[in-house]
N, C-alpha and C. Protein backbone atom coordinates (compact mmCIF):
# COMPACT_ATOMS: atom_id res chain seq x y z
N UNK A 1 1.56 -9.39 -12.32
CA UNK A 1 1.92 -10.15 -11.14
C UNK A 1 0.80 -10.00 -10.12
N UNK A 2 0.23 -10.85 -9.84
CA UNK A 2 -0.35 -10.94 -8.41
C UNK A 2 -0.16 -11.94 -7.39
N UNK A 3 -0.46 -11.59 -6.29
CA UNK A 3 -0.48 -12.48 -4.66
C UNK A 3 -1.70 -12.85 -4.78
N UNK A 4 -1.87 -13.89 -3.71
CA UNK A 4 -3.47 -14.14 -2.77
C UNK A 4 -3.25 -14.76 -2.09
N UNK A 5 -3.74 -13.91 -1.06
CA UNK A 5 -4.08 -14.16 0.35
C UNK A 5 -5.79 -14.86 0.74
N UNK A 6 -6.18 -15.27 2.18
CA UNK A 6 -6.95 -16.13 1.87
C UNK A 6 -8.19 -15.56 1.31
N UNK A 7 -8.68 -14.29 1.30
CA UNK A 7 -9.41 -13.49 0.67
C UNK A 7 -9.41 -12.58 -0.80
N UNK A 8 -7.77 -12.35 -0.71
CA UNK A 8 -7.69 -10.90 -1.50
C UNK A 8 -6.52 -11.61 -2.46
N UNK A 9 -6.89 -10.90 -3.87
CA UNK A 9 -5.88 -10.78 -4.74
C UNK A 9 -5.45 -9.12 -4.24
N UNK A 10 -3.61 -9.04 -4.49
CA UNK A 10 -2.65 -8.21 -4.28
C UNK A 10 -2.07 -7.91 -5.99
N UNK A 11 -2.72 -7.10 -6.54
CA UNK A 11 -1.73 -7.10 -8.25
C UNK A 11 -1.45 -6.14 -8.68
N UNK A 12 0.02 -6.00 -9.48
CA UNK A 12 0.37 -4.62 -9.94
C UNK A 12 -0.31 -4.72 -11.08
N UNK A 13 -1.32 -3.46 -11.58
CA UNK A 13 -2.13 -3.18 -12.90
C UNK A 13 -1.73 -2.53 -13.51
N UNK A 14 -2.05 -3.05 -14.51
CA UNK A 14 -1.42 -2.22 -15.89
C UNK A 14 -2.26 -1.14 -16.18
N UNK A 15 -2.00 0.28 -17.37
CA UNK A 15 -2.80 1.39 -17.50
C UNK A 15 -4.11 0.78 -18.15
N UNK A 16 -4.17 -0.19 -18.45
CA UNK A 16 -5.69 -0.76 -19.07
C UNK A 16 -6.79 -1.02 -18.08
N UNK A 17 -6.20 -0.68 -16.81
CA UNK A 17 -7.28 -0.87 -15.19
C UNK A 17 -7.58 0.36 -14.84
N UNK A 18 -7.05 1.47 -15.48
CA UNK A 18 -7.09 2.59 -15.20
C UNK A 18 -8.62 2.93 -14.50
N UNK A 19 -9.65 2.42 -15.09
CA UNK A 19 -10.96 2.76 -15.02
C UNK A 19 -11.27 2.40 -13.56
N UNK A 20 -10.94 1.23 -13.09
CA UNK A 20 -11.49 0.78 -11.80
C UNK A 20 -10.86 1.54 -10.77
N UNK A 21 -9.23 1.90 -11.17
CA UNK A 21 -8.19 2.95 -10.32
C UNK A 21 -8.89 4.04 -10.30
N UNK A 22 -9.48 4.39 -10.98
CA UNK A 22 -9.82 5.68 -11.14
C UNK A 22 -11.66 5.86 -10.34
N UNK A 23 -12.08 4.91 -10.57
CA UNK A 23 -13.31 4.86 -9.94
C UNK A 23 -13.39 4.69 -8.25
N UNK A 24 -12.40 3.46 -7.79
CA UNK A 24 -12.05 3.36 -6.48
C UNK A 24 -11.65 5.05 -6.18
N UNK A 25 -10.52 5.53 -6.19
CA UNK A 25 -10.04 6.89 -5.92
C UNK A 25 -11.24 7.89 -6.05
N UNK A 26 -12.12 7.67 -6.79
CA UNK A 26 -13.26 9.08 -6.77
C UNK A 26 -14.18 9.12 -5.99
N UNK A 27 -14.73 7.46 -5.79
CA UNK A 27 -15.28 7.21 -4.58
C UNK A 27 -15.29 7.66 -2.92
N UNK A 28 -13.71 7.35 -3.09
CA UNK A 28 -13.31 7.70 -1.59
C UNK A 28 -12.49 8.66 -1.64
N UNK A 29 -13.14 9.61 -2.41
CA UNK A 29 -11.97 10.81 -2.27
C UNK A 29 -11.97 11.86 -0.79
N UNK A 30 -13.43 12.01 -0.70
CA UNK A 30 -13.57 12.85 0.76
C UNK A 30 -12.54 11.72 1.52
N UNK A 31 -13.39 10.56 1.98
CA UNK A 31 -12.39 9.86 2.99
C UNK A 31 -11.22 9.43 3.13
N UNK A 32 -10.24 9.40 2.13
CA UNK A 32 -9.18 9.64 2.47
C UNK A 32 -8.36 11.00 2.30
N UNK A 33 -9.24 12.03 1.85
CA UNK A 33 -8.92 13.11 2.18
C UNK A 33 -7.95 13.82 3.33
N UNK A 34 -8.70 13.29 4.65
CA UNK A 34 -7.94 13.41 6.03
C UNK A 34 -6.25 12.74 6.11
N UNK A 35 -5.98 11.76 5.53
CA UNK A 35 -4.72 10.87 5.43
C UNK A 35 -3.83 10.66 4.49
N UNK A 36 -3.89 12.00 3.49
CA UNK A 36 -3.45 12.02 2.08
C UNK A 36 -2.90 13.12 1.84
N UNK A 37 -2.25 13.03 0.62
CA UNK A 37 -1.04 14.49 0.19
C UNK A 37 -2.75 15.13 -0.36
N UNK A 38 -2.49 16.18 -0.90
CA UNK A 38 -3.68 17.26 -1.77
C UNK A 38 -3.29 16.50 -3.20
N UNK A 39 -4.75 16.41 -4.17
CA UNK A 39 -4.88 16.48 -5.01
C UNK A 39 -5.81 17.44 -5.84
N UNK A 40 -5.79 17.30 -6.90
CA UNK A 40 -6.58 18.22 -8.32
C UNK A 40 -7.32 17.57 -8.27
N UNK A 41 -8.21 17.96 -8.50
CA UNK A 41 -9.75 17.16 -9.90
C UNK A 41 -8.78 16.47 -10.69
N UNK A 42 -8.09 16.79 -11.41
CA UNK A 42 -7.36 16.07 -12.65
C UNK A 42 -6.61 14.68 -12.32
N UNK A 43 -6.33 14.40 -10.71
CA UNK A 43 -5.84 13.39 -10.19
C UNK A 43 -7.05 12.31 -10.24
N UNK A 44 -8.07 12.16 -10.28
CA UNK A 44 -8.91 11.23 -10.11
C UNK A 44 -9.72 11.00 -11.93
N UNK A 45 -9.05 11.44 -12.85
CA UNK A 45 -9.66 11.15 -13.88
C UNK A 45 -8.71 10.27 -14.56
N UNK A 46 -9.55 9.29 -15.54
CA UNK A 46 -8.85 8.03 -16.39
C UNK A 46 -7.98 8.48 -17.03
N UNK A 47 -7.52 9.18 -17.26
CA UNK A 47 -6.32 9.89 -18.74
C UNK A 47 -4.95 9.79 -16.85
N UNK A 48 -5.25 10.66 -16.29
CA UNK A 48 -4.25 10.82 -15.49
C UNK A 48 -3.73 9.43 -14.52
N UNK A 49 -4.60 8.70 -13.99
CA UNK A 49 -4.73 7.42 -13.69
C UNK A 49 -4.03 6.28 -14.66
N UNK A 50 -4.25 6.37 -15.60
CA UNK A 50 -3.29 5.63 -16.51
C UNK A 50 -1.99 6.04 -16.56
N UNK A 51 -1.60 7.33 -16.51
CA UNK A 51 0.19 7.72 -16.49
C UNK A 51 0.44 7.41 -15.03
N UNK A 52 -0.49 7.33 -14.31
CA UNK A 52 0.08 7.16 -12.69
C UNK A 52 0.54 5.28 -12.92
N UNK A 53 -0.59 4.48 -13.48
CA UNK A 53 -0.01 3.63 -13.49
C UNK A 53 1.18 2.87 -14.25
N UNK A 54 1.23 4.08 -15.79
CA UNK A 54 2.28 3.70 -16.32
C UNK A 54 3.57 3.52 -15.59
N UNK A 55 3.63 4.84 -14.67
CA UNK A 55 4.54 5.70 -13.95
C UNK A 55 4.83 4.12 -12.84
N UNK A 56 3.76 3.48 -12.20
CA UNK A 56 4.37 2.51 -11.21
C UNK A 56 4.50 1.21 -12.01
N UNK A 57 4.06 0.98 -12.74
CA UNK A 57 4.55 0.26 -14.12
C UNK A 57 6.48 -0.29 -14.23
N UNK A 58 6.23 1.46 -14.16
CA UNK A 58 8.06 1.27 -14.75
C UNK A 58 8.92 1.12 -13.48
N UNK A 59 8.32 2.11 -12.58
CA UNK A 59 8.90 1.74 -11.41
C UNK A 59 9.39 0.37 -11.03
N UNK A 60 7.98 -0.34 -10.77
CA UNK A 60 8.02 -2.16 -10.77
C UNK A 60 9.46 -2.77 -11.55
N UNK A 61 9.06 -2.54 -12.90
CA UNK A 61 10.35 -2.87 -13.30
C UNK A 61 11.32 -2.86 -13.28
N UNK A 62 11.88 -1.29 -12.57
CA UNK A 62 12.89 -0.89 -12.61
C UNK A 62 13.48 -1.48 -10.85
N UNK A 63 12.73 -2.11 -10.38
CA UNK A 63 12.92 -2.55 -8.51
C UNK A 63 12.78 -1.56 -7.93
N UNK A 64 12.27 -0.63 -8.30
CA UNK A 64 12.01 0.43 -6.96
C UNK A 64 10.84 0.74 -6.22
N UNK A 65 9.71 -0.41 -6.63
CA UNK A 65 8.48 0.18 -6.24
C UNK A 65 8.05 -1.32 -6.23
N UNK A 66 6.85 -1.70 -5.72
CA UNK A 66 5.75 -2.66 -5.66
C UNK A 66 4.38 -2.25 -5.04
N UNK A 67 3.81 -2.00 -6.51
CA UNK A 67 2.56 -1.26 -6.13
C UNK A 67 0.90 -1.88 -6.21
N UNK A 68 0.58 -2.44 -5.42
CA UNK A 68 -0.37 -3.51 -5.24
C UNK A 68 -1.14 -2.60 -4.89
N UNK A 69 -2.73 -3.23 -5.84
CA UNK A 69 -4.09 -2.48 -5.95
C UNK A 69 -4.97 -3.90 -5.49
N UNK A 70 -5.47 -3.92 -4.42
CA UNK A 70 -5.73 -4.87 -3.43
C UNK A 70 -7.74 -4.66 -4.15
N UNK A 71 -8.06 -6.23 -4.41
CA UNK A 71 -9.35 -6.30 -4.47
C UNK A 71 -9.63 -8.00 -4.14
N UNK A 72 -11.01 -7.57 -3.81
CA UNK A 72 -11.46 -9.38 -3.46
C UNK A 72 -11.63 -10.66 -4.53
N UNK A 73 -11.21 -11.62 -4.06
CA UNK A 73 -11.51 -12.55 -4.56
C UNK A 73 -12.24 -13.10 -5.62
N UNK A 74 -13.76 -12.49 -4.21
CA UNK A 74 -15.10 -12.88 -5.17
C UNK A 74 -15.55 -11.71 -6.00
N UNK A 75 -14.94 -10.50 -6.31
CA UNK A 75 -15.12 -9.36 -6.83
C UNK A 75 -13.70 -8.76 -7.48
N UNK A 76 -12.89 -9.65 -8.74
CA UNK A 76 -11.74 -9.31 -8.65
C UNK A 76 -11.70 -8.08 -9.63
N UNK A 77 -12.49 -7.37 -10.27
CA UNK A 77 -12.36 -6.06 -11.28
C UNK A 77 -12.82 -4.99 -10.61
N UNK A 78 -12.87 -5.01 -9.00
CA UNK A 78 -13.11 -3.89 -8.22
C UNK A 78 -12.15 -3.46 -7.22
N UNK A 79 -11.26 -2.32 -7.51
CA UNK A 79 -10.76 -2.09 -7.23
C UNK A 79 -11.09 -1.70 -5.64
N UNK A 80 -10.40 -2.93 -4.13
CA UNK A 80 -10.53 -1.35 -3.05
C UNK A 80 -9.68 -1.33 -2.26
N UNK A 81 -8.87 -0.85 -2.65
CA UNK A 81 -7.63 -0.50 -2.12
C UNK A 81 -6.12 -0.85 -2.46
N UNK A 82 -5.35 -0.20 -2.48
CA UNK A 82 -3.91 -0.01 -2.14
C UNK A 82 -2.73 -0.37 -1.43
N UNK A 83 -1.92 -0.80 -1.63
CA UNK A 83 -0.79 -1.23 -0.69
C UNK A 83 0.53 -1.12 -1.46
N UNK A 84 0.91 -0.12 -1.05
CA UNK A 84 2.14 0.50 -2.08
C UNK A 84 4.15 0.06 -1.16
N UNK A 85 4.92 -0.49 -1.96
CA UNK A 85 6.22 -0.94 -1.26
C UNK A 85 6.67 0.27 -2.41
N UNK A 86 7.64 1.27 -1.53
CA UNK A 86 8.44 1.99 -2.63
C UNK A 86 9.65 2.37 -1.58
N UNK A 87 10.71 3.51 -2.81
CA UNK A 87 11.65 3.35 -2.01
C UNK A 87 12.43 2.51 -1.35
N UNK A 88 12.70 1.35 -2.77
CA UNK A 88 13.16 0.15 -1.71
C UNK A 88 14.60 0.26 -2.15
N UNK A 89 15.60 0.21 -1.07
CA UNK A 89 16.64 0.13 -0.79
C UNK A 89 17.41 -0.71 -0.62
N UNK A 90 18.19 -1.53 -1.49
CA UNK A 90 18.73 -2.72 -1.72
C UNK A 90 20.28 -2.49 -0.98
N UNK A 91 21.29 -3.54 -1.00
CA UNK A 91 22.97 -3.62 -0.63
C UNK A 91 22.64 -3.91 1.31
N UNK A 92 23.17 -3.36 2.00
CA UNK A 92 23.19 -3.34 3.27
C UNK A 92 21.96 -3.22 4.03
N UNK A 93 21.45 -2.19 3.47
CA UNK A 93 20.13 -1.79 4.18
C UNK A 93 18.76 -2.68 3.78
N UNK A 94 18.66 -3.29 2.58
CA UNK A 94 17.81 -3.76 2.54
C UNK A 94 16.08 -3.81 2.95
N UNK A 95 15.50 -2.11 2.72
CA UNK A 95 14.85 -2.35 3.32
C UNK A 95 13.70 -0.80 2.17
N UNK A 96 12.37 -0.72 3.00
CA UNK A 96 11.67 0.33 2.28
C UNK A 96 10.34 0.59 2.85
N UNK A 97 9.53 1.56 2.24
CA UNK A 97 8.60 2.07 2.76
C UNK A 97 7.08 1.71 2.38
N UNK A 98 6.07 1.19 2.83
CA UNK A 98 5.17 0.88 3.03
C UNK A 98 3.91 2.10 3.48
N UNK A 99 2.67 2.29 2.45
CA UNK A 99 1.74 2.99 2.28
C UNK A 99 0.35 2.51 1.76
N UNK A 100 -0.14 2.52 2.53
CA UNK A 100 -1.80 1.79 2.37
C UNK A 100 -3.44 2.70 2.44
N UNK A 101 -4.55 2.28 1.25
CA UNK A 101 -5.47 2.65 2.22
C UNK A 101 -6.65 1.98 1.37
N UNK A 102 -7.61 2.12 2.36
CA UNK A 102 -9.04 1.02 1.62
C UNK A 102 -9.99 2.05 1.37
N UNK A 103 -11.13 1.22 0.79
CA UNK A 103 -12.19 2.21 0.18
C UNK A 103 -12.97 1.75 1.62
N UNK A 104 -13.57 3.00 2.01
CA UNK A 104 -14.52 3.13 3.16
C UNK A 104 -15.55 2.12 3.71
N UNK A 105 -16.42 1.56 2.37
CA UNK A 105 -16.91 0.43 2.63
C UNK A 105 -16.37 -0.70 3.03
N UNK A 106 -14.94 -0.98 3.12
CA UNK A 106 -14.72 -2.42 3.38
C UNK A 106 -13.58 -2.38 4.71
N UNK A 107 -14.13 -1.05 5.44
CA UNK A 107 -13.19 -0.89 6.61
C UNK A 107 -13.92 -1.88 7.78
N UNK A 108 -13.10 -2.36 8.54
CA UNK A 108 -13.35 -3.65 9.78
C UNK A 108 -13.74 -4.63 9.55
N UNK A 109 -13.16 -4.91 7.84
CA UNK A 109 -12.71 -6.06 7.76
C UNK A 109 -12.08 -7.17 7.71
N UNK A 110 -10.84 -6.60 8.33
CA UNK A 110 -9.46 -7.37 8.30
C UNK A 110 -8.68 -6.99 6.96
N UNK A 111 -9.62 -6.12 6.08
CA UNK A 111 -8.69 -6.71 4.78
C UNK A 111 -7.65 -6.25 4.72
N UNK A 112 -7.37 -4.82 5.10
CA UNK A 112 -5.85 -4.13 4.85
C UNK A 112 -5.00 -4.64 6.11
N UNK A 113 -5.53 -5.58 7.15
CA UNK A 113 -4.28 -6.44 7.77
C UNK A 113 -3.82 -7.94 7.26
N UNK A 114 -5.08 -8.27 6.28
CA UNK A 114 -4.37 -9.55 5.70
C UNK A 114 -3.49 -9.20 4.31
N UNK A 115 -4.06 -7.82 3.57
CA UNK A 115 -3.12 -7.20 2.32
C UNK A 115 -1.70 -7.19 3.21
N UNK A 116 -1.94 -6.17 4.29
CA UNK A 116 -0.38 -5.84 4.38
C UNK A 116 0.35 -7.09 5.13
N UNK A 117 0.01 -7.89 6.41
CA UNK A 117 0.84 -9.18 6.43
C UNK A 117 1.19 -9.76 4.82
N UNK A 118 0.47 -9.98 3.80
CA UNK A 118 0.50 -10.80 2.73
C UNK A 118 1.64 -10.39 1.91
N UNK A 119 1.58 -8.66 1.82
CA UNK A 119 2.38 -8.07 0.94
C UNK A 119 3.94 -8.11 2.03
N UNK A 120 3.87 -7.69 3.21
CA UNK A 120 4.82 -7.62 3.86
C UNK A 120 5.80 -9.09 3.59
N UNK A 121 4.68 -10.46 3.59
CA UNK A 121 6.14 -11.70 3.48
C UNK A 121 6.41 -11.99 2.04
N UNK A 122 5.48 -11.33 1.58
CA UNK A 122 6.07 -11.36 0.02
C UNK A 122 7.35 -10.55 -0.67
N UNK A 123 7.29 -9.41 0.35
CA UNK A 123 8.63 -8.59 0.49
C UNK A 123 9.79 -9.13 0.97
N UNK A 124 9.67 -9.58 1.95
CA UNK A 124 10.53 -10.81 2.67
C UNK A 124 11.47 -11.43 1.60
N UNK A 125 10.40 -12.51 1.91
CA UNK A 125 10.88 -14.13 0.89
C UNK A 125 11.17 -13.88 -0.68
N UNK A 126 10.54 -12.95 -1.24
CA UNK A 126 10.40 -12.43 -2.95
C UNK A 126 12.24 -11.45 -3.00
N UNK A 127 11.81 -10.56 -2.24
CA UNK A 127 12.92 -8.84 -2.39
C UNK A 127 13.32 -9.00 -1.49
N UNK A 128 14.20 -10.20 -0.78
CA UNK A 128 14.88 -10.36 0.43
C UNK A 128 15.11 -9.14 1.49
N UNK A 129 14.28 -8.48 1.19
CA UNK A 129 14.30 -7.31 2.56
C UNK A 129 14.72 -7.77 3.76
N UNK A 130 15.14 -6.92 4.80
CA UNK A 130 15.44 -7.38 6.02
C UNK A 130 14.09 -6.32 6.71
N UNK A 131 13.97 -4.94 6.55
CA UNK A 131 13.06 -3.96 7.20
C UNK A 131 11.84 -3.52 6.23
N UNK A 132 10.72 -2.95 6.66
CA UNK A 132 9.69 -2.41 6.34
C UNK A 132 9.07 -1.65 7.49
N UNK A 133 9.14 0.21 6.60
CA UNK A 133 8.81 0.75 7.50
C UNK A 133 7.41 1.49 7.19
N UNK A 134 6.92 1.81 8.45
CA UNK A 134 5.33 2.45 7.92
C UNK A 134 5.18 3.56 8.62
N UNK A 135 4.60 5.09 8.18
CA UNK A 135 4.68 5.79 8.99
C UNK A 135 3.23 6.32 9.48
N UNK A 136 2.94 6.72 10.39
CA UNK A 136 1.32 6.48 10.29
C UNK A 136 1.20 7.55 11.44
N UNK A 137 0.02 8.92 10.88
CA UNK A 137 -0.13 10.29 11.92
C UNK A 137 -0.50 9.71 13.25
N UNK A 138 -0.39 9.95 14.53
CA UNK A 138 -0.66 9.64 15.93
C UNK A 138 -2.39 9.51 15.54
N UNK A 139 -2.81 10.43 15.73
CA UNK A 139 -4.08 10.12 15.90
C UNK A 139 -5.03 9.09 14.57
N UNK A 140 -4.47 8.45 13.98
CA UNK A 140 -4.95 7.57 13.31
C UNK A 140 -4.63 5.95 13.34
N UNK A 141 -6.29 5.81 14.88
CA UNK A 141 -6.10 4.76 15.27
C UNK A 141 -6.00 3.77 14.59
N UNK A 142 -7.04 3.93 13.43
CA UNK A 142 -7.06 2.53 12.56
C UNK A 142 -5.93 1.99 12.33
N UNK A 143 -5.23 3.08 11.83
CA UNK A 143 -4.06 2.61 10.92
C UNK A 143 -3.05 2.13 11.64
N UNK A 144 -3.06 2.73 13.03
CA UNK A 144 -2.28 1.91 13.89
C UNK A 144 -2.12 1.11 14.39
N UNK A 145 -3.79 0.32 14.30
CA UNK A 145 -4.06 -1.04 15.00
C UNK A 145 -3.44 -2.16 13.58
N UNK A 146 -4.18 -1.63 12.92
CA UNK A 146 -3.49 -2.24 11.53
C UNK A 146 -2.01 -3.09 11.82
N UNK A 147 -1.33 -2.07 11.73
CA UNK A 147 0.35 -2.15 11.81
C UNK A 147 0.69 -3.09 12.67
N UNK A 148 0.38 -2.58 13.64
CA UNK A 148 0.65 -3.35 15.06
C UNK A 148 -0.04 -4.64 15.15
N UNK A 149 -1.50 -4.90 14.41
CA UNK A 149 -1.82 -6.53 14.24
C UNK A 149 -0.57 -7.12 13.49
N UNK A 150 -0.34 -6.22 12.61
CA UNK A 150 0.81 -7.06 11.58
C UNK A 150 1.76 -7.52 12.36
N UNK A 151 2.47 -6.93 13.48
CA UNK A 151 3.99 -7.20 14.25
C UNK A 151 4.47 -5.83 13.84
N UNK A 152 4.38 -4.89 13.50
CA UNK A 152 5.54 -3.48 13.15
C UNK A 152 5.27 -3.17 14.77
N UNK A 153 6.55 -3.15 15.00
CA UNK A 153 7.06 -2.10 16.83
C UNK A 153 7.30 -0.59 15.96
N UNK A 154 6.51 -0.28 17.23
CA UNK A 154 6.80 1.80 17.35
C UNK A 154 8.30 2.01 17.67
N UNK A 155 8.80 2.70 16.71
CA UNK A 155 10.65 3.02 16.56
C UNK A 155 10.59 4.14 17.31
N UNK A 156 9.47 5.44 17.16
CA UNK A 156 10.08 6.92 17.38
C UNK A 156 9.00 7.49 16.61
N UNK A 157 9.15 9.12 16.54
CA UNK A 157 8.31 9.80 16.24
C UNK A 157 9.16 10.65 15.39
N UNK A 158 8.16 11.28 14.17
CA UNK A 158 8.86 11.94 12.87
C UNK A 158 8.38 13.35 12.82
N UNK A 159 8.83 14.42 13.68
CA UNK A 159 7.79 15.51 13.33
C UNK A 159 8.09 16.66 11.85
N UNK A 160 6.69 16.69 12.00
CA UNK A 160 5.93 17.20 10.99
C UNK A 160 6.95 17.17 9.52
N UNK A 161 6.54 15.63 9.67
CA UNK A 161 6.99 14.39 8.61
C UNK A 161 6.66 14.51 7.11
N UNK A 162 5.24 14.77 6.96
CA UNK A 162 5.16 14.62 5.81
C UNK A 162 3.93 15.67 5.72
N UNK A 163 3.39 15.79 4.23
CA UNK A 163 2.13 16.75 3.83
C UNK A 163 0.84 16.15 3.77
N UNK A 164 0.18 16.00 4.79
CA UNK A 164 -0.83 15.32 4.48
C UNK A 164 -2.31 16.54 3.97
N UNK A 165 -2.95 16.38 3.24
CA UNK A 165 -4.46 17.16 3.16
C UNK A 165 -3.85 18.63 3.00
N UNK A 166 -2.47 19.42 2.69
CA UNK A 166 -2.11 20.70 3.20
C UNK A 166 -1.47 21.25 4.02
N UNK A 167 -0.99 20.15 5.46
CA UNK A 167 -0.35 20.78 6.45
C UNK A 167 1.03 19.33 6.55
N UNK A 168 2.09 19.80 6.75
CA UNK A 168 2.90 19.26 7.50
C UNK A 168 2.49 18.55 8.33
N UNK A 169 2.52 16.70 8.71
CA UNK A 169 1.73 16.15 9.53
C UNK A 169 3.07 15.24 10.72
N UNK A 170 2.70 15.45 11.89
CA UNK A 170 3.65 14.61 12.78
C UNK A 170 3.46 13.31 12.54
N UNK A 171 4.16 11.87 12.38
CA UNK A 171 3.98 10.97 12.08
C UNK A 171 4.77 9.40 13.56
N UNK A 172 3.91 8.92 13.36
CA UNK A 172 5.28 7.45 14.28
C UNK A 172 5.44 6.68 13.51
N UNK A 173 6.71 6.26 13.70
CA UNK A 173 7.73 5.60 12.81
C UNK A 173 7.74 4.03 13.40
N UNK A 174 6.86 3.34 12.65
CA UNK A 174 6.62 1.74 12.61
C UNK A 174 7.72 0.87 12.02
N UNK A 175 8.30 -0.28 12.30
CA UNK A 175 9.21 -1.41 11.66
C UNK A 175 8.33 -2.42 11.83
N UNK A 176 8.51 -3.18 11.03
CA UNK A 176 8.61 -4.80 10.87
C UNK A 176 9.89 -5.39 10.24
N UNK A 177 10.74 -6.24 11.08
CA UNK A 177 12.00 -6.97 10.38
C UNK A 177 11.50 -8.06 9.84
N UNK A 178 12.70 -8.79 8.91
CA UNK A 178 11.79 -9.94 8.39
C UNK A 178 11.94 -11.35 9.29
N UNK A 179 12.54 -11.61 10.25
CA UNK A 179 12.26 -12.48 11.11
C UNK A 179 10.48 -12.44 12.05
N UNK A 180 9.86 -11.47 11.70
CA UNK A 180 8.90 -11.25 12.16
C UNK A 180 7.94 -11.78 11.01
N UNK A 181 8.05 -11.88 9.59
CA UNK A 181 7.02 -12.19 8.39
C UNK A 181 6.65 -13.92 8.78
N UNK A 182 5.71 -13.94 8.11
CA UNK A 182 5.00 -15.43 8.18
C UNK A 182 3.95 -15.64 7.39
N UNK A 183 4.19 -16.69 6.58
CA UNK A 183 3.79 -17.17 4.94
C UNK A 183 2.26 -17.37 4.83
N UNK A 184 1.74 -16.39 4.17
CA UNK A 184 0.41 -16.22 4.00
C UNK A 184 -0.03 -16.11 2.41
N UNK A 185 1.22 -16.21 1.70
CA UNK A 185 0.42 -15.62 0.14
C UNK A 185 1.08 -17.18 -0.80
N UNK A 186 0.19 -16.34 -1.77
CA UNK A 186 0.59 -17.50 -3.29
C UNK A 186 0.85 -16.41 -4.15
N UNK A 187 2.07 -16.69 -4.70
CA UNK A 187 2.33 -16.00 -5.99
C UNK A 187 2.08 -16.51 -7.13
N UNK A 188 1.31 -15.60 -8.25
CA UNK A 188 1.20 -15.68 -9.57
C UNK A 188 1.52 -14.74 -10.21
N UNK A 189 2.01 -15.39 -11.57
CA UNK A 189 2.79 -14.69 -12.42
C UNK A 189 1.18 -14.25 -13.61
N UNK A 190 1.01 -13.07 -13.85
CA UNK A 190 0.27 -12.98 -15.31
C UNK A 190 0.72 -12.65 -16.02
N UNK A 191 0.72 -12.58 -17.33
CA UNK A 191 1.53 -12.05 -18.70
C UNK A 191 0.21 -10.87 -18.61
């Protein structure tokens, strides 16, 4: 399955992409170092990269995940970047969690605000969501300008939310409802 937006293909990959997953991630491993759980050496090699994607593979299938490996257009077997929907919560609540990040080189370029608007109304209109939430450490402006280009309003603050790099990290708690999405993608189906 993939999206496109007016730049970027959005597609869940199968373990046969493993190589480019695995190459993007080794690349930018220092830099997203600062904004990330801890990993092994063994996390950034092709054998392990393939069960990660088997692993969101099944997820996909199973509706609990939508895990988009965001690359360009004019460069579509290069992997740079991420935009992960998981935890999605169907019946009343209708709603789930949103996690992103790009490879270093292609930061201030709009791209991870046209991925995530793109992926966000595809969540919408596709997985009738009503919410999408993002949680993002205070001092990480980027990621906040990000959000907030998208339309997500600041809900509140999550302390020492999650594990980022080793430490327990304080986080703010972003929404976007779906009266706020607006139609930016094309869906395609691949076998």
């Amino acid at each position: 399955m993939r999206l496109e937006t007016e730049r970027l293909h959005l597609s869940v990959l199968r373990p046969g992409h493993a190589d480019q997953v695995a190459s993007y991630l080794s690349r930018n491993r220092e830099f997203h170092k600062p904004f990330h759980q801890s990993h092994d050496d063994l996390y950034f090699t092709l054998q392990e990269q393939k069960e990660y994607l088997r692993s969101d593979l099944r997820r996909y299938y199973e509706g609990n995940m939508v895990p988009f490996w965001i690359s360009l257009k004019e460069s579509p077997d290069q992997v740079i970047g991420r935009l992960s929907f998981s935890y999605i919560i169907r019946g009343a609540m209708k709603t789930c969690l949103v996690g992103y990040h790009l490879d270093r080189e292609k930061t201030g370029c709009g791209y991870m605000r046209e991925a995530l608007r793109g992926g966000c109304d595809y969540m919408f209109r596709v997985h009738g969501l009503h919410r999408i939430q993002a949680d993002v450490m205070p001092e990480n402006e980027a990621s906040r300008k990000v959000v907030e280009a998208v339309g997500f309003e600041e809900m509140g603050y999550n302390r020492l939310y999650m594990e980022i790099d080793g430490t327990y990290r304080d986080h703010v708690l972003y929404v976007l409802l779906s009266n706020r999405g607006c139609s930016v993608t094309r869906l395609e189906a691949e076998d």
